[in-house]
C-alpha atoms as a PDB file:
ATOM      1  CA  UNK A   1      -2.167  -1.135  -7.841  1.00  0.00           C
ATOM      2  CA  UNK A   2       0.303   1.158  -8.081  1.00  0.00           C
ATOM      3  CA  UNK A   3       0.921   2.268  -4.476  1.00  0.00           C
ATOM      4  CA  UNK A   4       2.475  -1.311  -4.495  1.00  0.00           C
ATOM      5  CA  UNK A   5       4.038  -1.084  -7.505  1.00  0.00           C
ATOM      6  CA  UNK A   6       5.903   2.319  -5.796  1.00  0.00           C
ATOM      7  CA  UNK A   7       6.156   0.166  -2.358  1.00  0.00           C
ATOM      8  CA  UNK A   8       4.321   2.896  -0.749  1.00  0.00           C
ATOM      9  CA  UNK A   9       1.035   2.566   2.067  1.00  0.00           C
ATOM     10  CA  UNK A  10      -2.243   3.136  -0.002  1.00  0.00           C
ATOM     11  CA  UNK A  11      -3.260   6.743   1.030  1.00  0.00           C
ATOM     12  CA  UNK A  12      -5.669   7.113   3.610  1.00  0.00           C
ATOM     13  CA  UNK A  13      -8.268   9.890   4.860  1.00  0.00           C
ATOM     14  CA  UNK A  14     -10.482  11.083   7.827  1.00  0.00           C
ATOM     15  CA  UNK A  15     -14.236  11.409   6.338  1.00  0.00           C
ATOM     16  CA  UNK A  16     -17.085  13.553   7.342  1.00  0.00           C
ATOM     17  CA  UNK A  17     -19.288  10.775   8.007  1.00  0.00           C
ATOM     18  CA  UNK A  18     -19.242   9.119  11.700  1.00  0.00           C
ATOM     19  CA  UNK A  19     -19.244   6.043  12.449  1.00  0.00           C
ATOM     20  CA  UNK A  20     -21.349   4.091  14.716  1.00  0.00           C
ATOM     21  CA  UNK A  21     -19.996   4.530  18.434  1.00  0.00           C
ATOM     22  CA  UNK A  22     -19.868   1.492  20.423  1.00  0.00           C
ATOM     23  CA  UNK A  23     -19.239   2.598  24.307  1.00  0.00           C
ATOM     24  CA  UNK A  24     -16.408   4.981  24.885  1.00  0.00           C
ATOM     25  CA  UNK A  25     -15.381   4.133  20.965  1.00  0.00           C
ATOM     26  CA  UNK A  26     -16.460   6.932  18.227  1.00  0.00           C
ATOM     27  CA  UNK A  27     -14.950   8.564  15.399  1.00  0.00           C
ATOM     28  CA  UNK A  28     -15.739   9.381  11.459  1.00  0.00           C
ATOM     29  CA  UNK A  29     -15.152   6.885   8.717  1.00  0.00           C
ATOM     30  CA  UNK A  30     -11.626   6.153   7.199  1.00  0.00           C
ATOM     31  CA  UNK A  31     -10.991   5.531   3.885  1.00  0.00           C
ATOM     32  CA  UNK A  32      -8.530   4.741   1.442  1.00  0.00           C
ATOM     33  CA  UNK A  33      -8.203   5.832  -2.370  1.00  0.00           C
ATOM     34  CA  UNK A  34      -7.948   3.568  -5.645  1.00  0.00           C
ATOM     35  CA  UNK A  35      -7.846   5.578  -8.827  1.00  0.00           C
ATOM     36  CA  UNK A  36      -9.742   3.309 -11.331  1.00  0.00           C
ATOM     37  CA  UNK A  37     -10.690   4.485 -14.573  1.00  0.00           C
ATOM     38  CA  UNK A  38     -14.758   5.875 -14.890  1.00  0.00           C
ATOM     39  CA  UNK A  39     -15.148   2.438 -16.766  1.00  0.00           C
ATOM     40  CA  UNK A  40     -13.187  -0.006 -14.042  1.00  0.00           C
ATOM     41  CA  UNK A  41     -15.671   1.021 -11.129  1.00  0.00           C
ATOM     42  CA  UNK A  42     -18.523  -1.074 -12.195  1.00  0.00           C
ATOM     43  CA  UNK A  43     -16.729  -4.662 -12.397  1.00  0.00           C
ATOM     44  CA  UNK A  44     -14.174  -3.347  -9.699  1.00  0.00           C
ATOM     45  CA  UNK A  45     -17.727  -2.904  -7.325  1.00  0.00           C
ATOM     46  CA  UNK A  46     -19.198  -6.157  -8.363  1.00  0.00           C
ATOM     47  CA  UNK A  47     -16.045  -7.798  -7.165  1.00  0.00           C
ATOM     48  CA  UNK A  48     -15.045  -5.942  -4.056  1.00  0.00           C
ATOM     49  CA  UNK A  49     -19.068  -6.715  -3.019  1.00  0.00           C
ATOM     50  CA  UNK A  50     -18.829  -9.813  -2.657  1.00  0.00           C
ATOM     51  CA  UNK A  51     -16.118  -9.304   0.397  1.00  0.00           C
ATOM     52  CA  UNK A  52     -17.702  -7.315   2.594  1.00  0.00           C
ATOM     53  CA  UNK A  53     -15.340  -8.738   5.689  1.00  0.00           C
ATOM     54  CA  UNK A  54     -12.169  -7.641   3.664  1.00  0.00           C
ATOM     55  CA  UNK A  55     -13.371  -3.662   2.480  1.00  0.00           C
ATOM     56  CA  UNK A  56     -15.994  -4.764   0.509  1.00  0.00           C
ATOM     57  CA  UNK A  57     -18.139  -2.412  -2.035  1.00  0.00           C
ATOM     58  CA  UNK A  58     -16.542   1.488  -2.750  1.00  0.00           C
ATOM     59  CA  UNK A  59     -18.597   3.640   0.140  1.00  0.00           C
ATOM     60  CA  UNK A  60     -18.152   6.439  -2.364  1.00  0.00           C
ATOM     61  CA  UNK A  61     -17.699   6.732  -6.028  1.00  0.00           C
ATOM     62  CA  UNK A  62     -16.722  10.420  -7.304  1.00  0.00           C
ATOM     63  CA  UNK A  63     -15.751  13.345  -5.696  1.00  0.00           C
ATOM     64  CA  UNK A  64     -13.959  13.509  -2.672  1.00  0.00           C
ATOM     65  CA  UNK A  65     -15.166  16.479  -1.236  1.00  0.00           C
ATOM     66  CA  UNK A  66     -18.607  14.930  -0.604  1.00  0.00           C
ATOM     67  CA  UNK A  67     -16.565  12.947   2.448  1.00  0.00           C
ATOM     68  CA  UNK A  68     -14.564  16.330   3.554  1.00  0.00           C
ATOM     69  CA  UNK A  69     -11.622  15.285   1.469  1.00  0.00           C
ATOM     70  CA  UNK A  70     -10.374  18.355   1.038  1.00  0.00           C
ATOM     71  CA  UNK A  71      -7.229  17.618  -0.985  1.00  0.00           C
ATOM     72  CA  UNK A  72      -6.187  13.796  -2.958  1.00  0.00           C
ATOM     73  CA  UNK A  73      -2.405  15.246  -2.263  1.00  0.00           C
ATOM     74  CA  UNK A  74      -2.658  15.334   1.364  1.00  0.00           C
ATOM     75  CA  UNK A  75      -3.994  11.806   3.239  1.00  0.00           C
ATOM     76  CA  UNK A  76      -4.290  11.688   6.730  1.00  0.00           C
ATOM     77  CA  UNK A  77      -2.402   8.191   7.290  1.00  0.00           C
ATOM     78  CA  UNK A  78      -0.794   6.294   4.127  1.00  0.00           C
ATOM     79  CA  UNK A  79       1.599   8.307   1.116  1.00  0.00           C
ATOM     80  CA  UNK A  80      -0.229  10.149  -1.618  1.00  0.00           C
ATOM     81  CA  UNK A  81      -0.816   7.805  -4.509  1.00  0.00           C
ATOM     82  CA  UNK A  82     -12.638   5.009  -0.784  1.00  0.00           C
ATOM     83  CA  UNK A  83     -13.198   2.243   0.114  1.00  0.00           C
ATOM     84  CA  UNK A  84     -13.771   1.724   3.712  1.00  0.00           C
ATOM     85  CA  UNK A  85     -10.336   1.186   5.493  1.00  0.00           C
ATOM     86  CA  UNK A  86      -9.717  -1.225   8.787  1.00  0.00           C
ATOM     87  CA  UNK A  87      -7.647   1.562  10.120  1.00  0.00           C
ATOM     88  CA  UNK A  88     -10.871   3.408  11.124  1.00  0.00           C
ATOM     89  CA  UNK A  89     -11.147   0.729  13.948  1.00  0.00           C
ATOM     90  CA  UNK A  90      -7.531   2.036  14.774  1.00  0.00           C
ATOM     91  CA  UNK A  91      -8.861   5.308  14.910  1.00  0.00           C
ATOM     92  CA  UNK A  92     -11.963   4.549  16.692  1.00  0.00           C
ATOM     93  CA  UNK A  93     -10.108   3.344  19.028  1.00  0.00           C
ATOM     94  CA  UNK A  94      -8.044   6.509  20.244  1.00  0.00           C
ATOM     95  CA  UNK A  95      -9.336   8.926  22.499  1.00  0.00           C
ATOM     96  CA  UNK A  96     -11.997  11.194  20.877  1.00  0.00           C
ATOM     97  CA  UNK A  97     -10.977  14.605  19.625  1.00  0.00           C
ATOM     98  CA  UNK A  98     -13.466  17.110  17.175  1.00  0.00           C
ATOM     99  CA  UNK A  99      -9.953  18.133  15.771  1.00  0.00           C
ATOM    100  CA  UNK A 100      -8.346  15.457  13.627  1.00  0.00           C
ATOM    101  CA  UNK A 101      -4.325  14.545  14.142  1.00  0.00           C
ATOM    102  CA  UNK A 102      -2.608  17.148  12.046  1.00  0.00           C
ATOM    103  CA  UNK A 103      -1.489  15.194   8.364  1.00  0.00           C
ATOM    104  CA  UNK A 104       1.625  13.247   9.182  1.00  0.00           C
ATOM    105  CA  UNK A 105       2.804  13.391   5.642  1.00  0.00           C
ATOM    106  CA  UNK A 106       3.380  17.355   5.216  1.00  0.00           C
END
């Protein structure tokens, strides 16, 4: 993966799509970004499937912008370098605001 092989944090962003609120906890999906080649995301599905406790199965195949990523260059959390990401529970977990933290990473 070669956000290890630079020693960098996989890139992560804020989606458009909310996540189930549990009490006082709410906020929209986080996700991080593998590039695969067109021909890797079939096996690299099959696999990640099977772990649904760990990331599990891509959430979204394709282009970005269909889960308000507006730009690959600019993540919300991580370095630039979706699969559902654990730090959404982070996330979830910080008071609610409809205006997402500014990007970190300018």
């Amino acid at each position: 993966m070669r956000h290890t092989e630079e020693s960098k944090n996989v890139p992560m962003y804020i989606t458009n799509r909310p996540c189930e609120s549990a009490g006082p906890f709410r906020g929209n999906l986080v996700v991080s970004m593998r590039p695969l080649l067109p021909g890797d995301v079939p096996r690299a599905t099959a696999i990640t499937r099977r772990f649904p406790r760990v990331h599990g199965a891509p959430v979204h195949v394709g282009a970005p912008a269909a889960l308000g990523i507006a730009a690959l260059d600019r993540p919300d959390f991580g370095d630039a370098v979706c699969r559902a990401c654990g730090s959404g529970l982070g996330r979830t977990s910080q008071p609610f605001s409809p205006y997402p933290n500014p990007n970190p990473n300018p």
